[in-house]
Protein backbone atom coordinates (compact mmCIF):
# COMPACT_ATOMS: atom_id res chain seq x y z
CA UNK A 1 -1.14 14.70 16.55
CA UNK A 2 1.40 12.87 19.19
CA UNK A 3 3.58 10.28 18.06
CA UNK A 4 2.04 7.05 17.34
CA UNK A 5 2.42 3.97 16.32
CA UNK A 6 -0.54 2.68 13.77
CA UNK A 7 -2.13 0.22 16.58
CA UNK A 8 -2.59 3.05 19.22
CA UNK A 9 -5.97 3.80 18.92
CA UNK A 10 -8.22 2.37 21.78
CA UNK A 11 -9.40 -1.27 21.10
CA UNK A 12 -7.01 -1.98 18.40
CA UNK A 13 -5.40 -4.38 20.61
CA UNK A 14 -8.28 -6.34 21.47
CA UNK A 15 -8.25 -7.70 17.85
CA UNK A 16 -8.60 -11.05 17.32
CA UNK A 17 -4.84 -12.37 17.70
CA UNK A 18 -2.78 -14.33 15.04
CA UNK A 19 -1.04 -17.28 15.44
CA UNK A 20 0.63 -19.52 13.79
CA UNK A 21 4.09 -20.23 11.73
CA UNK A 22 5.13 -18.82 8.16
CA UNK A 23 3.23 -20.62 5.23
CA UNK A 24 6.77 -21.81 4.29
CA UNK A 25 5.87 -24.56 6.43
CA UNK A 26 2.92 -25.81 5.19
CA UNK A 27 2.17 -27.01 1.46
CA UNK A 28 -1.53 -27.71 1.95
CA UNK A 29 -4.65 -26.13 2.89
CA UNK A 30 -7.61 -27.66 4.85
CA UNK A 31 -9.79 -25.13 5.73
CA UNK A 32 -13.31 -25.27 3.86
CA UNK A 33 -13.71 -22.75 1.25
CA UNK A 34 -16.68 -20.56 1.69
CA UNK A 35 -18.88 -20.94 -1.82
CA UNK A 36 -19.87 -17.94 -3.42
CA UNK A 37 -22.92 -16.80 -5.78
CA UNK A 38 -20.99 -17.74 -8.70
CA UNK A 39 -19.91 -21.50 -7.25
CA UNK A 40 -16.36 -20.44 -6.55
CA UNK A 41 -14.35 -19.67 -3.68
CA UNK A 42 -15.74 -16.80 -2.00
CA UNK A 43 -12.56 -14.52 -0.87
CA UNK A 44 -13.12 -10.66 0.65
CA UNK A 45 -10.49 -7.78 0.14
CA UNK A 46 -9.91 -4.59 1.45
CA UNK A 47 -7.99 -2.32 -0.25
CA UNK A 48 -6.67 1.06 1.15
CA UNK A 49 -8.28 2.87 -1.16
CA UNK A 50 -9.40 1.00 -4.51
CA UNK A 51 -9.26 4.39 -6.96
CA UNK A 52 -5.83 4.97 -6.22
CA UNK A 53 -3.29 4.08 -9.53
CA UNK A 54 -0.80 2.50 -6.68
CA UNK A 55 -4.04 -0.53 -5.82
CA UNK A 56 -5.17 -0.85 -9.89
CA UNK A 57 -4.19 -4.19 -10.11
CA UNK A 58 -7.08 -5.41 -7.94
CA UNK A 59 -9.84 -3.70 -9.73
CA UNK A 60 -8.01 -4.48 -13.06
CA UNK A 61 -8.34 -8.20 -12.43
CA UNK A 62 -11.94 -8.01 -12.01
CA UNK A 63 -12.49 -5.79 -14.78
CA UNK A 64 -10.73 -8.74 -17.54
CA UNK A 65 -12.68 -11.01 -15.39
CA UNK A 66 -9.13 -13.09 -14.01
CA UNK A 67 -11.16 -13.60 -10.59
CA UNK A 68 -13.94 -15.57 -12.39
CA UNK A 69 -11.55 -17.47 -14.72
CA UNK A 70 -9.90 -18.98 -11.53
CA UNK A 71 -12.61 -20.13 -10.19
CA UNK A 72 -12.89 -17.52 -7.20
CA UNK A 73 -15.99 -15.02 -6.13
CA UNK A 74 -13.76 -11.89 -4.93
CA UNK A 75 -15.40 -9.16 -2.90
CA UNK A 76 -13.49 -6.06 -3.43
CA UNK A 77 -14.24 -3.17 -0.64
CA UNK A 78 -12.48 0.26 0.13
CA UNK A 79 -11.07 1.98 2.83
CA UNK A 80 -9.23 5.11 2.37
CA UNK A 81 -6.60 4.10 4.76
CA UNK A 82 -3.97 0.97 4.44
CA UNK A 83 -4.02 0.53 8.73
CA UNK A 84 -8.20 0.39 8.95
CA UNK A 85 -8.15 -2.42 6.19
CA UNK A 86 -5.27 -4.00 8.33
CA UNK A 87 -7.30 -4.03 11.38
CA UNK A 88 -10.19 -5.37 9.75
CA UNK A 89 -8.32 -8.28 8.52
CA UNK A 90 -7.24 -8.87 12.09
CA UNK A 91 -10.79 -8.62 13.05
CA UNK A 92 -11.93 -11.45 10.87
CA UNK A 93 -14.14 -8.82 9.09
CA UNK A 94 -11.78 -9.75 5.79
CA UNK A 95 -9.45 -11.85 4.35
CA UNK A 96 -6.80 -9.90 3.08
CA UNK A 97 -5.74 -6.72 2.35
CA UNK A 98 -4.76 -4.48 -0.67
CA UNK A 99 -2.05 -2.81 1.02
CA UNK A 100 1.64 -1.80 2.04
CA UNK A 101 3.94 -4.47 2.38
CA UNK A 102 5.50 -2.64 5.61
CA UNK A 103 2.24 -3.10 7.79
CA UNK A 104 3.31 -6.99 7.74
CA UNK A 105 6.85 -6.08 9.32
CA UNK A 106 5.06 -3.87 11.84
CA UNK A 107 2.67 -6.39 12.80
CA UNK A 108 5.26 -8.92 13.59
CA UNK A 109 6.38 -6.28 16.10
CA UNK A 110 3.56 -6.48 18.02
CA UNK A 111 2.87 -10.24 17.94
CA UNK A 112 0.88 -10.83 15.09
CA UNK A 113 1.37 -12.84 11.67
CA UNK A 114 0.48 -12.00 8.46
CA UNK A 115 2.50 -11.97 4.83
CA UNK A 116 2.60 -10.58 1.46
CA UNK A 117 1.54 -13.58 -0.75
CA UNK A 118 2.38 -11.35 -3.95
CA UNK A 119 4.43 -8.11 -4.83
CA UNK A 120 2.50 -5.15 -6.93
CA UNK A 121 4.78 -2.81 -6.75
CA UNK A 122 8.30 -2.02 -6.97
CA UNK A 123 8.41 1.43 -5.08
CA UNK A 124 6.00 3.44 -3.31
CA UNK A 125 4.75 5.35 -6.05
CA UNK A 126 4.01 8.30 -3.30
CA UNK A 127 4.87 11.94 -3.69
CA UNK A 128 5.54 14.56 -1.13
CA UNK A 129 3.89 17.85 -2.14
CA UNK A 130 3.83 21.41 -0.46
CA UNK A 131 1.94 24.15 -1.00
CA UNK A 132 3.03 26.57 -3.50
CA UNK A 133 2.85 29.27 -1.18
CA UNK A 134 5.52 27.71 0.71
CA UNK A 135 7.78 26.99 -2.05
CA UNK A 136 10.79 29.50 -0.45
CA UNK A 137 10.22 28.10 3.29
CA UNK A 138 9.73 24.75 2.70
CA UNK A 139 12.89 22.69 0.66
CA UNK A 140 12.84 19.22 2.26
CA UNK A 141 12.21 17.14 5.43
CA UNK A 142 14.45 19.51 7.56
CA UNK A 143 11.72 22.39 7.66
CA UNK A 144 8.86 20.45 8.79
CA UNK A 145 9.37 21.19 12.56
CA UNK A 146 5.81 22.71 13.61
CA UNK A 147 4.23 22.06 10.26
CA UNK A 148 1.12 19.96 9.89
CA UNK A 149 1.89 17.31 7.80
CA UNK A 150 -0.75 14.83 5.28
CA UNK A 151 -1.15 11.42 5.67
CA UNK A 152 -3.89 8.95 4.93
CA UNK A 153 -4.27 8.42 8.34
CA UNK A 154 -2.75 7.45 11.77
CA UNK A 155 -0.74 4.32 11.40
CA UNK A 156 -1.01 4.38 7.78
CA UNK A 157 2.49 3.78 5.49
CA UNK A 158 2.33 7.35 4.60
CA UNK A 159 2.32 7.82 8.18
CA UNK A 160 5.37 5.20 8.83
CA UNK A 161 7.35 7.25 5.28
CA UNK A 162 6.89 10.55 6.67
CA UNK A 163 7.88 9.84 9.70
CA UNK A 164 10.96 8.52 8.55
CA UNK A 165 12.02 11.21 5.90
CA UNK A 166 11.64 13.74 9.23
CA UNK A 167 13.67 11.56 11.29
CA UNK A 168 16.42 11.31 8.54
CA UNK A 169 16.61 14.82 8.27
CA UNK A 170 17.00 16.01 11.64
CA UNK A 171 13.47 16.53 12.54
CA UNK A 172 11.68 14.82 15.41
CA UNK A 173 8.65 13.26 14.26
CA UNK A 174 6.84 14.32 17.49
CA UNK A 175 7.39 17.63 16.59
CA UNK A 176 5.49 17.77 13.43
CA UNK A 177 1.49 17.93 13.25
CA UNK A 178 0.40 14.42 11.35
CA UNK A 179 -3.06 14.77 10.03
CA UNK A 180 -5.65 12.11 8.34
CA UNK A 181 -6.39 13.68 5.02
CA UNK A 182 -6.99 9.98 2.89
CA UNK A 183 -6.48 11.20 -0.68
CA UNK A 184 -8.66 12.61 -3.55
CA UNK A 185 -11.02 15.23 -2.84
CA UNK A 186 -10.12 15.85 0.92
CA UNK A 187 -5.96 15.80 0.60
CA UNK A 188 -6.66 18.38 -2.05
CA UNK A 189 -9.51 20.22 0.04
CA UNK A 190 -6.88 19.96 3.03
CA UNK A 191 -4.21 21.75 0.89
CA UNK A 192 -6.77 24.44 -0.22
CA UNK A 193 -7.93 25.26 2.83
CA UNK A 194 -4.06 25.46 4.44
CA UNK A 195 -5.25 22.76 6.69
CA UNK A 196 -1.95 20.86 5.91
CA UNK A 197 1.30 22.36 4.65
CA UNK A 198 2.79 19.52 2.82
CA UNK A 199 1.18 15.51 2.26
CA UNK A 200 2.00 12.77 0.84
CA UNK A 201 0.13 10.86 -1.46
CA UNK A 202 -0.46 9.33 -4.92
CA UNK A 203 -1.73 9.52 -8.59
CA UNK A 204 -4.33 10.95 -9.68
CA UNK A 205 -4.27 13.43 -6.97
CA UNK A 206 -0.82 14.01 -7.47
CA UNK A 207 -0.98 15.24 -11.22
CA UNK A 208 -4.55 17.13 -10.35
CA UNK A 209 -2.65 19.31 -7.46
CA UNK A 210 0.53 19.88 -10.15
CA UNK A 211 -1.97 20.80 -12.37
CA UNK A 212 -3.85 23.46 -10.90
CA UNK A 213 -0.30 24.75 -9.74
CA UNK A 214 -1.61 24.58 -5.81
CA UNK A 215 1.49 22.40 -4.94
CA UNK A 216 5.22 21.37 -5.78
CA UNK A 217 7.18 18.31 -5.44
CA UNK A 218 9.61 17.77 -2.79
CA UNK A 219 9.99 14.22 -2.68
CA UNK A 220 8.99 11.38 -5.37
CA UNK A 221 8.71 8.17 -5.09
CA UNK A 222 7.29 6.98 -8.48
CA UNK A 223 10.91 6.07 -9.65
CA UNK A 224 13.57 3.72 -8.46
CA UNK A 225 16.01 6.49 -8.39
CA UNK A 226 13.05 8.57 -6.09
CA UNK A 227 12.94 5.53 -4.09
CA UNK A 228 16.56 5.26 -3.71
CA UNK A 229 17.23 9.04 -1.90
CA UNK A 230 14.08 8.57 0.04
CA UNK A 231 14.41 5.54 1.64
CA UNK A 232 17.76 3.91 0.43
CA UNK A 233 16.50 1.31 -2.03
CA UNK A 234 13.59 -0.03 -3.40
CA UNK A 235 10.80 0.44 -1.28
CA UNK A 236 7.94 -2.35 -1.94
CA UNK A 237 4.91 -0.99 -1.78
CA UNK A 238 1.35 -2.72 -2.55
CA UNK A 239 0.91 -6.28 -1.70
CA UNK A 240 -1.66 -8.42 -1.21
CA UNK A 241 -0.91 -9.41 2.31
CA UNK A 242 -2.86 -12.43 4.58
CA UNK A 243 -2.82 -13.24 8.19
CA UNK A 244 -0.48 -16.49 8.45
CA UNK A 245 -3.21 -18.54 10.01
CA UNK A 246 -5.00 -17.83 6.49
CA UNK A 247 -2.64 -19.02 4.22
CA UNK A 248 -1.83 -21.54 5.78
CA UNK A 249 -5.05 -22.91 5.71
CA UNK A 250 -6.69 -22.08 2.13
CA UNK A 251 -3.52 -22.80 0.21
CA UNK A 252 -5.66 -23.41 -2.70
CA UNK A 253 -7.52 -20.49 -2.67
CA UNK A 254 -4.03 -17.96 -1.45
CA UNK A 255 -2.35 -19.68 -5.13
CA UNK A 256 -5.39 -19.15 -7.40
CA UNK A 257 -5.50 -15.50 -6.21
CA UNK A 258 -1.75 -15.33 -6.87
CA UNK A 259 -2.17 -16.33 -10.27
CA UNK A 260 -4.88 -13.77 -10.88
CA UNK A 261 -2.14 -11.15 -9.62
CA UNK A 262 0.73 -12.63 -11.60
CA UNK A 263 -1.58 -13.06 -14.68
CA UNK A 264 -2.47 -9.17 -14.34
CA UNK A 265 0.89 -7.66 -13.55
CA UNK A 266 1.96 -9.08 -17.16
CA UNK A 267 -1.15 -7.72 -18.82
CA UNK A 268 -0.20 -4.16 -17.58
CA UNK A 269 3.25 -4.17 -18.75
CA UNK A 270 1.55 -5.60 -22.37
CA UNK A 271 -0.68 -3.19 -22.47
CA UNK A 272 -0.42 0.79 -22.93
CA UNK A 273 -1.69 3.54 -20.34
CA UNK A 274 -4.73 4.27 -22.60
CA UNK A 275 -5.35 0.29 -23.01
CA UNK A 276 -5.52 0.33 -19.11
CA UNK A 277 -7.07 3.09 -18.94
CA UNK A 278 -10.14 2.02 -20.91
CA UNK A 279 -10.89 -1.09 -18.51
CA UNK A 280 -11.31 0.87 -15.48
CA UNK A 281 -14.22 2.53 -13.93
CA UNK A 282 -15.18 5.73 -15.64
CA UNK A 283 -15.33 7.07 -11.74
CA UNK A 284 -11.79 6.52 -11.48
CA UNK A 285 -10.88 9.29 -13.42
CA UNK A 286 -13.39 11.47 -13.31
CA UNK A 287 -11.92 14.11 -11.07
CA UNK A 288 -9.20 14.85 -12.97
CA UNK A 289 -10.53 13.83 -16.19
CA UNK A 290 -9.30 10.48 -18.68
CA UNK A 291 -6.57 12.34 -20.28
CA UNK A 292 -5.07 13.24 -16.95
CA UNK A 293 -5.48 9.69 -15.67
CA UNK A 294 -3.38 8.53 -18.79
CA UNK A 295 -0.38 10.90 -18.53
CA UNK A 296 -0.21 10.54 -14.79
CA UNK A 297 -0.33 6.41 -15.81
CA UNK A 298 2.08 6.88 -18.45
CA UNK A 299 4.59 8.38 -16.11
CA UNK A 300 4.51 5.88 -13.77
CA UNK A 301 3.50 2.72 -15.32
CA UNK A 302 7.44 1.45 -13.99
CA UNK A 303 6.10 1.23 -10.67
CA UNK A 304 4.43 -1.79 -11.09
CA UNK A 305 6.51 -5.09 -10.50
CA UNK A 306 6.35 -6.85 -13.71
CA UNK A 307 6.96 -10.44 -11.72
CA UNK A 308 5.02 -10.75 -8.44
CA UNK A 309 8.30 -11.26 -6.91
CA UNK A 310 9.03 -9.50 -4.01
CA UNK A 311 12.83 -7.21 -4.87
CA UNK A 312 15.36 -9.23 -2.96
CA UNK A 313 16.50 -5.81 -1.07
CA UNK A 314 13.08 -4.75 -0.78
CA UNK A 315 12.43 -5.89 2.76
CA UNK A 316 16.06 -5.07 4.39
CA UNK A 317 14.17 -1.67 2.76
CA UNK A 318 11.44 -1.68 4.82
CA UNK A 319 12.43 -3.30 8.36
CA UNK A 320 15.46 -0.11 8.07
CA UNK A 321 12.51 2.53 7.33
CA UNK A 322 10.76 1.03 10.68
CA UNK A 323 13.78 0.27 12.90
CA UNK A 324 14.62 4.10 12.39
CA UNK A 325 11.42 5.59 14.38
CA UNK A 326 8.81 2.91 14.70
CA UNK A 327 8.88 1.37 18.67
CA UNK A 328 7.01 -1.16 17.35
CA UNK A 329 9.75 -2.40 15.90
CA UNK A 330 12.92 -0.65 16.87
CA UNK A 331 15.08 -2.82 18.53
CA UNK A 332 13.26 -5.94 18.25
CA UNK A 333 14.06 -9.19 16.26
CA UNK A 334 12.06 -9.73 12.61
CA UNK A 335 12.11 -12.04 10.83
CA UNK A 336 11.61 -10.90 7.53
CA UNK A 337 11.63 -14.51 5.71
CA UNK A 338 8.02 -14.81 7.92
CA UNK A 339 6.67 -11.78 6.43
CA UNK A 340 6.10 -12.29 2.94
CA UNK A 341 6.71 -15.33 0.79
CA UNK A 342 7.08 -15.96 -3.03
CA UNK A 343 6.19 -19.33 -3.32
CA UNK A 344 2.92 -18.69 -4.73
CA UNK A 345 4.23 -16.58 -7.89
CA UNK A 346 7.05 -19.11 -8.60
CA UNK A 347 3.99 -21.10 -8.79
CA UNK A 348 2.06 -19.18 -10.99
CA UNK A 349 5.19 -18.47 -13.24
CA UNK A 350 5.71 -22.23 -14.01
């Protein structure tokens, strides 16, 4: 797979285009509200891939029924992979995304606007696993040259974070083999089968591989010390993230789905793994089994941000990660302050 950025693929760049200035500068919304079943605001999300423990806060709001209690009708849809779900949104097919906060800094890159409205997570929650047959030939990043590496998908984050971990050790990442394994059931077939060497993903399919004994760790992100050697700091991962022209125009609607975020990040760090557990989809879990689900939960319930506030390092994080490999952005002006914004959970705090 040749080096990429995430908006190669043919027709990406015919999207619809973004315009528009940060929702910093505008305080009011006056967009009609499309009116759902249920008489509220009727608001679509994609989410790169909804079973995932790194995107639970979006099906946990639904599931203690947060999305009703403000007054909104929220369509929740999946894609395994963070940069399809982006491209949608640019599309006009949805109006935000479940996703990396990074895919906002890469967009600006390219000319287009979008922001985190709220911060879910405090680091990137994603492990790098090889096989266990590799365990004496493969130690880090610096013996990937040749290897066929798992990621979600072209243009994905894991994409943009394994890039960057073979850059930083030495290895061009040209000459690595990047395939699109999403997570679950294929990123564990993949491994099986020797179709990848080493992938990164997330819980459950992280504790389910570990489990078996099919794969070891080599990098893990589920900490803030994991985040730290990575990538240098913390690493803010899931957002909900909006094109600029949206916000900017359903104000109302962007701070009621804030407080729906805010009001569910609190409940999770109230609440024990099992507690959590319990209010989400029996399907969920159900490759790996409940019990599973809860330990791999219970080791890395402290990757969820307990505020909605985005880390004040966090995005210096980021636009670093990118600037390292990324053309997109390397070299070019961002302007980070335009690519998320935390005036909606101050909101929602008071």
């Amino acid at each position: 797979m040749s080096k990429s950025t995430w908006f190669a693929a043919a027709g990406v760049v015919a999207v619809i285009a973004i315009a528009g200035c940060s929702s910093k500068a505008s305080q009011t919304g006056g967009a009609a509200q499309h009116v759902g079943k249920s008489g509220g605001a009727k608001v679509s999300i994609m989410v790169g891939g909804l079973n995932k423990q790194i995107y639970l806060p979006f099906m946990l709001a639904q599931r203690l029924g947060y999305y009703q209690s403000e007054g909104l009708d929220v369509s929740l849809s999946d894609e395994p992979a963070g940069v399809d779900a982006t491209t949608n949104m640019l599309a006009g097919k949805v109006d935000g995304v479940g996703g990396f906060y990074d895919h906002t800094i890469a967009l600006q890159g390219i000319g287009k606007s979008a922001e985190s409205v709220v911060s879910m997570l405090q680091v990137p929650g994603e492990v790098e696993l090889c096989r266990s047959d590799l365990k004496d030939t493969i130690k880090s990043a610096a013996d990937w040259k040749g290897r066929s590496l798992g990621i979600t998908d072209v243009g994905s984050s894991t994409d943009f974070l394994t890039q960057f971990l073979a850059e930083k050790n030495g290895v061009d990442p040209a000459s690595t083999h990047r395939v699109g394994v999403q997570a679950g059931a294929t990123f564990i077939a993949a491994m099986q089968h020797k179709n990848i060497d080493c992938g990164m993903t997330t819980e459950p399919t992280v504790s389910k591989l570990l489990e078996t004994g099919a794969a070891y760790i080599i990098y893990d992100t589920r900490t803030a010390a994991g985040s730290q050697a990575a990538f240098g700091g913390a690493y803010p991962a899931t957002s909900l993230y909006m094109s600029t022209a949206y916000v900017n125009s359903h104000h109302d609607t962007v701070q009621k789905l804030v407080n729906v975020y805010v009001k569910t990040l609190k409940w999770i760090q109230s609440h024990t793994p099992e507690q959590i557990t319990d209010q989400m989809p029996a399907d969920y879990y159900a490759g790996v089994g409940k019990a599973a689900y809860i330990k791999a939960l219970a080791g890395e319930k402290g990757i969820y941000n307990p505020t909605g506030l985005m880390p004040s390092t966090g995005p210096q994080t980021c636009l670093s990660v990118l600037s390292s490999f990324n053309p997109s952005v390397k070299g070019k002006h961002v302007d980070l302050s335009a690519t998320y914004t935390d005036q909606f959970v101050r909101a929602a705090q008071a």
